[in-house]
N, C-alpha and C. Protein backbone atom coordinates (compact mmCIF):
# COMPACT_ATOMS: atom_id res chain seq x y z
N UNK A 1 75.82 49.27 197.89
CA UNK A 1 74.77 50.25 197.77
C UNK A 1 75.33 51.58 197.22
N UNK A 2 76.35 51.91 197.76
CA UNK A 2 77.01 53.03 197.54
C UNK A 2 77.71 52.78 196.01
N UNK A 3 78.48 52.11 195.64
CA UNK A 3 78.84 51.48 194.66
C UNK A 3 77.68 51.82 193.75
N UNK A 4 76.62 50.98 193.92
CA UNK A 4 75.45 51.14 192.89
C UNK A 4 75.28 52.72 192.31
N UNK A 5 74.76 53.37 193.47
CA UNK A 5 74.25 54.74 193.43
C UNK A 5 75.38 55.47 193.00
N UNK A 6 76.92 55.36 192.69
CA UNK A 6 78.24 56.04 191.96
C UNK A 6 78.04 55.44 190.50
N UNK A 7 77.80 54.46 190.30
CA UNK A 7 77.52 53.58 188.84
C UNK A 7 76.45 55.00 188.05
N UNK A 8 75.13 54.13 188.57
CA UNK A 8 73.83 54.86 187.95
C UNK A 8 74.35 56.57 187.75
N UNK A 9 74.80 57.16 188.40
CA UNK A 9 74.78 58.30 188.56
C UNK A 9 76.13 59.02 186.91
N UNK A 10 77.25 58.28 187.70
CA UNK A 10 78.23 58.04 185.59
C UNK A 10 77.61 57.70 185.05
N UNK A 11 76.68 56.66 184.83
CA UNK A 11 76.21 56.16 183.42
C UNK A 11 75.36 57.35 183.21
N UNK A 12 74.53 58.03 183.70
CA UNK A 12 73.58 59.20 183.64
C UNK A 12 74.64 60.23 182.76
N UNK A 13 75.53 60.57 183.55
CA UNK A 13 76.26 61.37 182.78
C UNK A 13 76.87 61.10 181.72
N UNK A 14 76.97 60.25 181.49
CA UNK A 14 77.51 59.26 180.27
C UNK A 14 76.56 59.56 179.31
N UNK A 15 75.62 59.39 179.03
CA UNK A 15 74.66 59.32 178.44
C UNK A 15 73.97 60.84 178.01
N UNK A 16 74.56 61.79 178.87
CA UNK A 16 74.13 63.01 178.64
C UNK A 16 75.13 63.35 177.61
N UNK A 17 76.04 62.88 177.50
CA UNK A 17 77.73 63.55 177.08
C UNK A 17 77.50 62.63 175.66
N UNK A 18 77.04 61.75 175.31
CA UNK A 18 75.89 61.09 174.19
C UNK A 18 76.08 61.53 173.19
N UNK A 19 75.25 62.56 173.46
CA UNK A 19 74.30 63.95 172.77
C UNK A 19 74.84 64.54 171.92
N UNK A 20 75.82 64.96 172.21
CA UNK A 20 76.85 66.02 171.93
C UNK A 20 78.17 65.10 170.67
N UNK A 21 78.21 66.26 170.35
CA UNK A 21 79.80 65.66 169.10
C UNK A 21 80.45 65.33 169.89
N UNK A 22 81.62 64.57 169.49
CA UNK A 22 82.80 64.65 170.57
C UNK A 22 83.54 65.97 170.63
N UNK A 23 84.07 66.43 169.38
CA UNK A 23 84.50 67.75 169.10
C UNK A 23 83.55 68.95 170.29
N UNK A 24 82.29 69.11 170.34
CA UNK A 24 81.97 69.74 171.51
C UNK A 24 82.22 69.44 173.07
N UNK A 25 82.37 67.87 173.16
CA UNK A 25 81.88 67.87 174.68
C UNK A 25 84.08 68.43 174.95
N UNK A 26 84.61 67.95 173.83
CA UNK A 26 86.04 68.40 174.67
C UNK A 26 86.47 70.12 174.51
N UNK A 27 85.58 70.37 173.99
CA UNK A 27 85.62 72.08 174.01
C UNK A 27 84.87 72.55 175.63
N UNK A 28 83.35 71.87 175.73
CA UNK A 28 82.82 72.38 176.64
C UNK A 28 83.40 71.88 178.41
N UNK A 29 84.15 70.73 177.53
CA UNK A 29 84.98 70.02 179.48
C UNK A 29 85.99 71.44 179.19
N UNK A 30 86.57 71.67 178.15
CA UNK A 30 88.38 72.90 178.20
C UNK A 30 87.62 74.03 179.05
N UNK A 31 86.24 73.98 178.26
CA UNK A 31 86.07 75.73 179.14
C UNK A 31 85.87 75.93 180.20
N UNK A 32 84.64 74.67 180.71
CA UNK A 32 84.87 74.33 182.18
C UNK A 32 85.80 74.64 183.04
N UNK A 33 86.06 73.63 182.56
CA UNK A 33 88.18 73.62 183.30
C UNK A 33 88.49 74.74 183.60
N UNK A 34 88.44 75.24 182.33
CA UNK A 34 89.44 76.58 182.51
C UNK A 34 88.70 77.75 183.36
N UNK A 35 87.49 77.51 183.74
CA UNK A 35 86.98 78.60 184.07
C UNK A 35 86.64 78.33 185.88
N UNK A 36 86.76 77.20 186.14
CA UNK A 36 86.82 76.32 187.38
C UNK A 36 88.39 76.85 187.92
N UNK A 37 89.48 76.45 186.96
CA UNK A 37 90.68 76.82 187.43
C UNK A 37 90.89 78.54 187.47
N UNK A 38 90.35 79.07 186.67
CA UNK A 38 90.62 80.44 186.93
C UNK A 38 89.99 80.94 187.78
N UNK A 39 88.70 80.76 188.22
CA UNK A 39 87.78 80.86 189.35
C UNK A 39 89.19 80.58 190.81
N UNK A 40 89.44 79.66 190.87
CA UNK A 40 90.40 79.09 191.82
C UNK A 40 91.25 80.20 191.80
N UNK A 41 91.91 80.21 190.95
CA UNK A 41 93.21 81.26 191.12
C UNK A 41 92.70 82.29 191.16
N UNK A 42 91.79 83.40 190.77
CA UNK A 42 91.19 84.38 191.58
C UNK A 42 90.98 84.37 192.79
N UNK A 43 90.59 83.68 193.67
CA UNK A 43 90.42 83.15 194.90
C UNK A 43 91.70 83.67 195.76
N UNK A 44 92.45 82.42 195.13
CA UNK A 44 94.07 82.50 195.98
C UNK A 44 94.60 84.29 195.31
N UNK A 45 94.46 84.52 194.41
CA UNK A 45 94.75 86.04 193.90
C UNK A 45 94.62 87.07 194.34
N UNK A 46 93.19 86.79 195.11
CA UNK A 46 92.77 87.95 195.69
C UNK A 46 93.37 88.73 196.94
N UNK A 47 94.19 87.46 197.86
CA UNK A 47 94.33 88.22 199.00
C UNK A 47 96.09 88.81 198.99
N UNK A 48 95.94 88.67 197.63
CA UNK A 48 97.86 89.40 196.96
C UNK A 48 97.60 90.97 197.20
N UNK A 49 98.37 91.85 196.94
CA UNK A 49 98.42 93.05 196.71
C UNK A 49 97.49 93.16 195.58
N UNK A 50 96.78 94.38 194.82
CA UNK A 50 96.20 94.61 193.86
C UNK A 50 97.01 94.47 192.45
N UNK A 51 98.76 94.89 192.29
CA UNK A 51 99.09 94.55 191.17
C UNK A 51 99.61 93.42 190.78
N UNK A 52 100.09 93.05 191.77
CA UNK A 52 101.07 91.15 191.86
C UNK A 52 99.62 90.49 191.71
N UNK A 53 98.36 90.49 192.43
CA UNK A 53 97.67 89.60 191.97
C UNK A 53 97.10 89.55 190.61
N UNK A 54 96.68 90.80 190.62
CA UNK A 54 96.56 91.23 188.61
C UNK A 54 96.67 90.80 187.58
N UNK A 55 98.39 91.28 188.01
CA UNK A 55 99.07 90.39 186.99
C UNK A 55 99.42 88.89 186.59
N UNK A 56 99.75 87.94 188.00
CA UNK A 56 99.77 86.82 188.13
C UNK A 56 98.17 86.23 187.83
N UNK A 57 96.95 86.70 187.72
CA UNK A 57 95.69 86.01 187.24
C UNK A 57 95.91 85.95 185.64
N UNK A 58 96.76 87.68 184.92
CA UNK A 58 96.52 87.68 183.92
C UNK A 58 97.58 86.89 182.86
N UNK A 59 98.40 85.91 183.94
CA UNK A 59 99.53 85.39 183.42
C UNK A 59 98.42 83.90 183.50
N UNK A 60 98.05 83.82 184.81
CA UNK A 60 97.48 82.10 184.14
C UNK A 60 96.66 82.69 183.53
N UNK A 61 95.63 83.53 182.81
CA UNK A 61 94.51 83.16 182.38
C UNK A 61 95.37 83.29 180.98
N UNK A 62 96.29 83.72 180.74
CA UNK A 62 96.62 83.68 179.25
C UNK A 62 97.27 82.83 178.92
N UNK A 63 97.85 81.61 179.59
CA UNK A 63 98.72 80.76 179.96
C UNK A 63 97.67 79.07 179.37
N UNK A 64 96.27 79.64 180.24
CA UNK A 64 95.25 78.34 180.12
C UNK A 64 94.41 78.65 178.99
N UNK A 65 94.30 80.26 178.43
CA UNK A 65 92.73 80.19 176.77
C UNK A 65 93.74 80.74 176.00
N UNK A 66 94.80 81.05 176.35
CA UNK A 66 95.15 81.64 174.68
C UNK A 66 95.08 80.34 173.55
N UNK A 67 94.38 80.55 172.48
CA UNK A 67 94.01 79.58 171.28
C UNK A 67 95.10 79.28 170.56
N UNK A 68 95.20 78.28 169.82
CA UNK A 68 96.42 78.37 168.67
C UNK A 68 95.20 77.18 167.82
N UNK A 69 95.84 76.63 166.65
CA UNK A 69 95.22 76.04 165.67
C UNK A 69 96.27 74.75 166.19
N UNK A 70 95.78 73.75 166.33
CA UNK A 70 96.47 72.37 166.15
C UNK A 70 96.67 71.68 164.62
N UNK A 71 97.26 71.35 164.88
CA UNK A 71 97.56 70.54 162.97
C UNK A 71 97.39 68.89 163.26
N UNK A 72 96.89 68.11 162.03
CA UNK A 72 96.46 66.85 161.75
C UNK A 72 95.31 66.55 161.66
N UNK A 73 94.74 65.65 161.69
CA UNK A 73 93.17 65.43 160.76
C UNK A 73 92.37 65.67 162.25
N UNK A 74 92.60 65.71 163.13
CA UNK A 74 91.38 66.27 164.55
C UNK A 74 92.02 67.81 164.76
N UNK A 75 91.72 68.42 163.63
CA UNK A 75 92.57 69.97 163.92
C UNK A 75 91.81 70.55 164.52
N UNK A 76 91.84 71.55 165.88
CA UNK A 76 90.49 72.51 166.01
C UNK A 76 91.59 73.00 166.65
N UNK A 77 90.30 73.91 167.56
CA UNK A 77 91.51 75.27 168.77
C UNK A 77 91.92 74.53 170.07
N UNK A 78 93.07 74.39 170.24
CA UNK A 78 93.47 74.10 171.29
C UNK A 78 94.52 74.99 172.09
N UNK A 79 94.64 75.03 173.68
CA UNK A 79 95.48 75.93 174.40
C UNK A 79 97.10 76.22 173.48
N UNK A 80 97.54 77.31 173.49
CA UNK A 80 98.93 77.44 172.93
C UNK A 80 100.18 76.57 173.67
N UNK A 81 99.85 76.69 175.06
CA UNK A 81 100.75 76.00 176.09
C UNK A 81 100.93 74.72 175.43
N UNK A 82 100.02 74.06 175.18
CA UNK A 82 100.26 72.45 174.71
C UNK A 82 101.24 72.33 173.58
N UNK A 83 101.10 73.74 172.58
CA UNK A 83 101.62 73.89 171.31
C UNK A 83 103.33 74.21 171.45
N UNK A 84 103.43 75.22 172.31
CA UNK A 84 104.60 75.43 173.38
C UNK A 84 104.94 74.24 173.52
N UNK A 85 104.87 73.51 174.89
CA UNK A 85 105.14 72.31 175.20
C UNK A 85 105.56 71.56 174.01
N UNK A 86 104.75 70.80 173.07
CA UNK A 86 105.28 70.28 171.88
C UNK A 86 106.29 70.73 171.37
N UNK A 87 106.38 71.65 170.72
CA UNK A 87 107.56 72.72 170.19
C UNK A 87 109.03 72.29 171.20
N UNK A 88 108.88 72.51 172.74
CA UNK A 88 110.30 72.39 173.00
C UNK A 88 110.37 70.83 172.95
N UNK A 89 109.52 70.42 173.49
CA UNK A 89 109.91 68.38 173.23
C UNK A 89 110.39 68.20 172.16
N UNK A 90 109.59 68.77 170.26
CA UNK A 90 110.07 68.24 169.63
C UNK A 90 111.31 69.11 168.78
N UNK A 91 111.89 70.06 169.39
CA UNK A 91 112.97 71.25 169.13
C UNK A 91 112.32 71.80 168.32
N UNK A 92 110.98 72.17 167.91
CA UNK A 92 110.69 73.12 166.70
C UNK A 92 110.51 74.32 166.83
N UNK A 93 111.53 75.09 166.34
CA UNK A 93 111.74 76.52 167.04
C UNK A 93 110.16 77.27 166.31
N UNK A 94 110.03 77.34 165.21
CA UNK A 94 108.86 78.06 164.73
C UNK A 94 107.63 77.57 165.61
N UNK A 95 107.16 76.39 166.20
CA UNK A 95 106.48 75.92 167.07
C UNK A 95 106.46 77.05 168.25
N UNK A 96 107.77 76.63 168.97
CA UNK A 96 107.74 77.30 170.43
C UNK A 96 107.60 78.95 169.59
N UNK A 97 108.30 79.56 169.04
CA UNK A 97 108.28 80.81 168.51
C UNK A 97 106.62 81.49 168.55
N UNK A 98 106.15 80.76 167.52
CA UNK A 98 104.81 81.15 167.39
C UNK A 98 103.80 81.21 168.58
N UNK A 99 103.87 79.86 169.46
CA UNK A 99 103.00 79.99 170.48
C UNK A 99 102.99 80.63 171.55
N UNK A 100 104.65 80.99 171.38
CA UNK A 100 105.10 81.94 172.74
C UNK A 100 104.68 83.37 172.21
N UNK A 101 104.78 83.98 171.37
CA UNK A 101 104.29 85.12 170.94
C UNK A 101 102.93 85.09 171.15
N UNK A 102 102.13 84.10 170.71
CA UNK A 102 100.42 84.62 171.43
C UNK A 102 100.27 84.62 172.49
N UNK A 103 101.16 83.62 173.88
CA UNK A 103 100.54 84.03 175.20
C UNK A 103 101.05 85.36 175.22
N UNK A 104 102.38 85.80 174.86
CA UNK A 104 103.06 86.87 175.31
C UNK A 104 102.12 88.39 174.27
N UNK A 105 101.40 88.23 173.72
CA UNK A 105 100.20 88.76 173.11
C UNK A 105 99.36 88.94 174.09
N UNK A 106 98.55 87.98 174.58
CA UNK A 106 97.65 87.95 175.20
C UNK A 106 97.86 88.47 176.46
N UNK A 107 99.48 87.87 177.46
CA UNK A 107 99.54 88.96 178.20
C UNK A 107 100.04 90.48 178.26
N UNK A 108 100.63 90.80 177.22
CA UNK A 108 100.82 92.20 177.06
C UNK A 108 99.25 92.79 176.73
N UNK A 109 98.50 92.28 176.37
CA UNK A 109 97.44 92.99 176.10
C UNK A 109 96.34 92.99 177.13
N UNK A 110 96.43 92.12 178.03
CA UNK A 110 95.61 91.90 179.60
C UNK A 110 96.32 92.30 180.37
N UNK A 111 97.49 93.20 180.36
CA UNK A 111 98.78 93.77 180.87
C UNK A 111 97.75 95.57 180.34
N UNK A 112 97.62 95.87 179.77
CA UNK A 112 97.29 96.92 178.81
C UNK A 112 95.77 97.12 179.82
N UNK A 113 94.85 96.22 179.29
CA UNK A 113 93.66 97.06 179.58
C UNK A 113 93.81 96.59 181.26
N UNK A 114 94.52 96.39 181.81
CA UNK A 114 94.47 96.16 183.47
C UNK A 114 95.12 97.48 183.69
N UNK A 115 96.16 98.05 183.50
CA UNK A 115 96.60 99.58 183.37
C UNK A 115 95.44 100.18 182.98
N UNK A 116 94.99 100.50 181.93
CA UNK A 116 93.72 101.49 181.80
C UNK A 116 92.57 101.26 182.82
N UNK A 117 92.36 99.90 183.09
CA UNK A 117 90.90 99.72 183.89
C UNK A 117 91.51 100.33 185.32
N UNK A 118 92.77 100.40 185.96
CA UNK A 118 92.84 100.60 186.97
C UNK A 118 92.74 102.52 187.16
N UNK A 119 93.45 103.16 186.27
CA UNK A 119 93.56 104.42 185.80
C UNK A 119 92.06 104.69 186.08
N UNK A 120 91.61 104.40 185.25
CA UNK A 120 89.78 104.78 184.95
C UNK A 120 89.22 104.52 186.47
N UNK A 121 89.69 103.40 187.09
CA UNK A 121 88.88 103.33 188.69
C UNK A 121 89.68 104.39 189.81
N UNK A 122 90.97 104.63 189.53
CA UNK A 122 91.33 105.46 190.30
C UNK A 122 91.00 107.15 190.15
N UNK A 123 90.85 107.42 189.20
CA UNK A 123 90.02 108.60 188.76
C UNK A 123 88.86 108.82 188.71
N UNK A 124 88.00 107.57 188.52
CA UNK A 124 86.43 107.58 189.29
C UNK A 124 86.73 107.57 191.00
N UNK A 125 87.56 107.13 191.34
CA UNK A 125 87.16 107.39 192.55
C UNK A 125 87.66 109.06 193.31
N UNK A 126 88.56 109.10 192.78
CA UNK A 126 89.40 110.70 193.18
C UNK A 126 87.91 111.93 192.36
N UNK A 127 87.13 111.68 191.52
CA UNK A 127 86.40 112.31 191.65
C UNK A 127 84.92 112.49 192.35
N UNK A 128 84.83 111.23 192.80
CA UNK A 128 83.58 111.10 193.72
C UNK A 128 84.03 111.39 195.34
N UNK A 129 85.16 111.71 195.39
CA UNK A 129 85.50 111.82 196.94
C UNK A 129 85.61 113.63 197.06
């Protein structure tokens, strides 16, 4: 019975996921994901200090969306990490080079406006008190 009602219920979803290109439904499962997992690690983040957690959210979140371009005939945007990863498996220094410079982009720059956003809240608040 139970069995049954786990069946019907995948094939439903199966069938919804249909619809869609393939090229979309694996974009719309990445963002999911990624936004499920970052949800999570905010969670556990939160009960850090204000800058260790900060920073450690703004290390995975740049870790899990920073984009890079994949190469071969299914080319689209995929995470840099994967591109990373590849790069040291297959020793290609311009590989790891390149992909490590966009997370390290992405977190110097979510490094950046987390300094200003905090500035700006600590001075809104020193003037409302």
């Amino acid at each position: 019975m139970v069995l049954e009602t786990i069946t019907a219920i995948w094939s439903h979803i199966l069938s919804l996921l249909e619809q869609f290109p393939e090229e979309n439904v694996a974009i719309i499962v990445y963002v999911t994901g990624a936004m499920i997992a970052l949800w999570c690690w905010y969670r556990l983040m939160s009960r850090l200090p204000n800058p260790i957690g900060g920073i450690l959210w703004i290390i995975a979140f740049a870790i899990l969306v920073t984009p890079t371009i994949s190469e071969g005939p299914n080319s689209a945007l995929a995470p840099a990490i994967f591109g990373l990863l590849f790069g040291v498996i297959t020793k290609e220094h311009v590989l790891i080079w390149s992909n490590l410079s966009l997370i390290l982009f992405v977190i110097g720059t979510g490094l950046l406006v987390g300094f200003c956003w905090s500035k700006y809240s600590a001075n809104k608040t020193a003037r409302s008190v």
